[in-house]
C-alpha atoms as a PDB file:
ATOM      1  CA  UNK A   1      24.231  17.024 -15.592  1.00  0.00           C
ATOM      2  CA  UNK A   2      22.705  18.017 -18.568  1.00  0.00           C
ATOM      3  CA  UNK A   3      18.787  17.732 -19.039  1.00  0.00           C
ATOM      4  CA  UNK A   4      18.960  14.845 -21.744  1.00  0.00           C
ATOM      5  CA  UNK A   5      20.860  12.691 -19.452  1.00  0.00           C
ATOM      6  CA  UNK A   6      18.624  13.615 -16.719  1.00  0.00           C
ATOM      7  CA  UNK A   7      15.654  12.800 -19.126  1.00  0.00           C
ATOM      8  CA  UNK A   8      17.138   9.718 -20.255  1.00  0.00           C
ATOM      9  CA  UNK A   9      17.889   8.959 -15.990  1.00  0.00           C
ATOM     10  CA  UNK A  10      13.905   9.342 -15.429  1.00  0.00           C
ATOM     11  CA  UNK A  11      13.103   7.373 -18.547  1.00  0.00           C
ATOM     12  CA  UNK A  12      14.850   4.147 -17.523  1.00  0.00           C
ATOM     13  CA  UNK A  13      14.156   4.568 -13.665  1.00  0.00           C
ATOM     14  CA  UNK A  14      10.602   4.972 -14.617  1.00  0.00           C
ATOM     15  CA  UNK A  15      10.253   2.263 -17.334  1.00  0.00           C
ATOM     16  CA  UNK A  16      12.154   0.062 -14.696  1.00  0.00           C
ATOM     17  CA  UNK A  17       9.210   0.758 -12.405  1.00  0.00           C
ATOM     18  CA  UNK A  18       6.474   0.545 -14.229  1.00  0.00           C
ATOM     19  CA  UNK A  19       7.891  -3.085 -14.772  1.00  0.00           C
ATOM     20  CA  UNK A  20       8.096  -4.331 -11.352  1.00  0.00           C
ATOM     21  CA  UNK A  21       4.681  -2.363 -10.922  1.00  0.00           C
ATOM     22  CA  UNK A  22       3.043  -4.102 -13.220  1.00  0.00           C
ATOM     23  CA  UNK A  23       4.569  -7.743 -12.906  1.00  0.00           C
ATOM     24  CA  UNK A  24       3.489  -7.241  -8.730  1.00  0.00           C
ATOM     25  CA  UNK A  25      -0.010  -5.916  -9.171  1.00  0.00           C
ATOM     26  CA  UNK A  26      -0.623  -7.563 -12.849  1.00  0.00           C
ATOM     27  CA  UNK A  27       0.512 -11.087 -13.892  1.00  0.00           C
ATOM     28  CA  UNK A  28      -0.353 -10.387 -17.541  1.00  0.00           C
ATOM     29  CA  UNK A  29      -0.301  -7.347 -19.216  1.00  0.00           C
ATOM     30  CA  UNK A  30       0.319  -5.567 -22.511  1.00  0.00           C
ATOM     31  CA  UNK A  31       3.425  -4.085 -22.960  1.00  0.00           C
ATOM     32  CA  UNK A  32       1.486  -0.978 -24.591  1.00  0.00           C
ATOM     33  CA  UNK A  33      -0.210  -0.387 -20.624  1.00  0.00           C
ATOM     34  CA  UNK A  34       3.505  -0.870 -19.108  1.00  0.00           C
ATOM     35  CA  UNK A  35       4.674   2.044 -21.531  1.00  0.00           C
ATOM     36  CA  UNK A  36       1.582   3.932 -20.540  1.00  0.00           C
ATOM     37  CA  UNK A  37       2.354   3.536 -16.823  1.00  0.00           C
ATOM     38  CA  UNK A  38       6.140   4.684 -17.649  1.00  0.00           C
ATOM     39  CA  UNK A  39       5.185   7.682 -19.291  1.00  0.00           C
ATOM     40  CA  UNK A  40       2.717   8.608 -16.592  1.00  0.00           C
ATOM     41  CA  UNK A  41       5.531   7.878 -13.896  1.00  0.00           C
ATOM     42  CA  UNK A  42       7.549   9.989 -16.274  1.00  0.00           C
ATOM     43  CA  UNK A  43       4.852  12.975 -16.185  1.00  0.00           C
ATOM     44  CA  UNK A  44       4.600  12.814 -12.385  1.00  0.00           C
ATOM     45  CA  UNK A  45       8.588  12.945 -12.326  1.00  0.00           C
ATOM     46  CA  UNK A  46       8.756  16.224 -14.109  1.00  0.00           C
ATOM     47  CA  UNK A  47       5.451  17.439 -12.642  1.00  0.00           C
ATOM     48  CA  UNK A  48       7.120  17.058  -9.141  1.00  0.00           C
ATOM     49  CA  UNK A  49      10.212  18.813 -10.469  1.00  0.00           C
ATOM     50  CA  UNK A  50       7.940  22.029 -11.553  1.00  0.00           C
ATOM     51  CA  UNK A  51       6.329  22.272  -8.198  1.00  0.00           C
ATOM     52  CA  UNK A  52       9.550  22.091  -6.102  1.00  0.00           C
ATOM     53  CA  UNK A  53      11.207  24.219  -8.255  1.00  0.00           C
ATOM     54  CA  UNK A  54       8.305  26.827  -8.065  1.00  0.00           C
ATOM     55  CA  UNK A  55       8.095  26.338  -4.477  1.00  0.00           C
ATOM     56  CA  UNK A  56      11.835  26.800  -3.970  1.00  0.00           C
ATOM     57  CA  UNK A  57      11.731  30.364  -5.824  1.00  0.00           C
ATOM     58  CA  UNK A  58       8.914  31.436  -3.876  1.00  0.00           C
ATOM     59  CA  UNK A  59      11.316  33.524  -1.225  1.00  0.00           C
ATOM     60  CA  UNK A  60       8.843  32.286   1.812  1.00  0.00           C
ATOM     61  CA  UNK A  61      10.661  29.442   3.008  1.00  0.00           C
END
């Protein structure tokens, strides 16, 4: 798959999370907080990506 598909993938999956995060935890909230907690679900995504790739070319395991 190509990387903006991928990035468009994590954008919706974590947009779609954020929602249901924030309507469980949060019975009001702004929608500028909801895009806040998608972009930081977003972050995390590719910050998890970095680390397992980095582990992964390590050679020790």
């Amino acid at each position: 798959m190509s990387p903006l598909i991928i990035f468009f993938l994590r954008l919706l999956i974590s947009a779609g999370i954020a929602i249901l995060m924030s309507r469980f935890f949060f019975k009001t909230i702004a929608p500028v907080k909801i895009a806040l907690l998608a972009a930081v679900l977003l972050g995390l995504a590719y910050i998890h990506e970095y680390f397992r790739k980095r582990k992964e070319g390590d050679g020790n395991g």
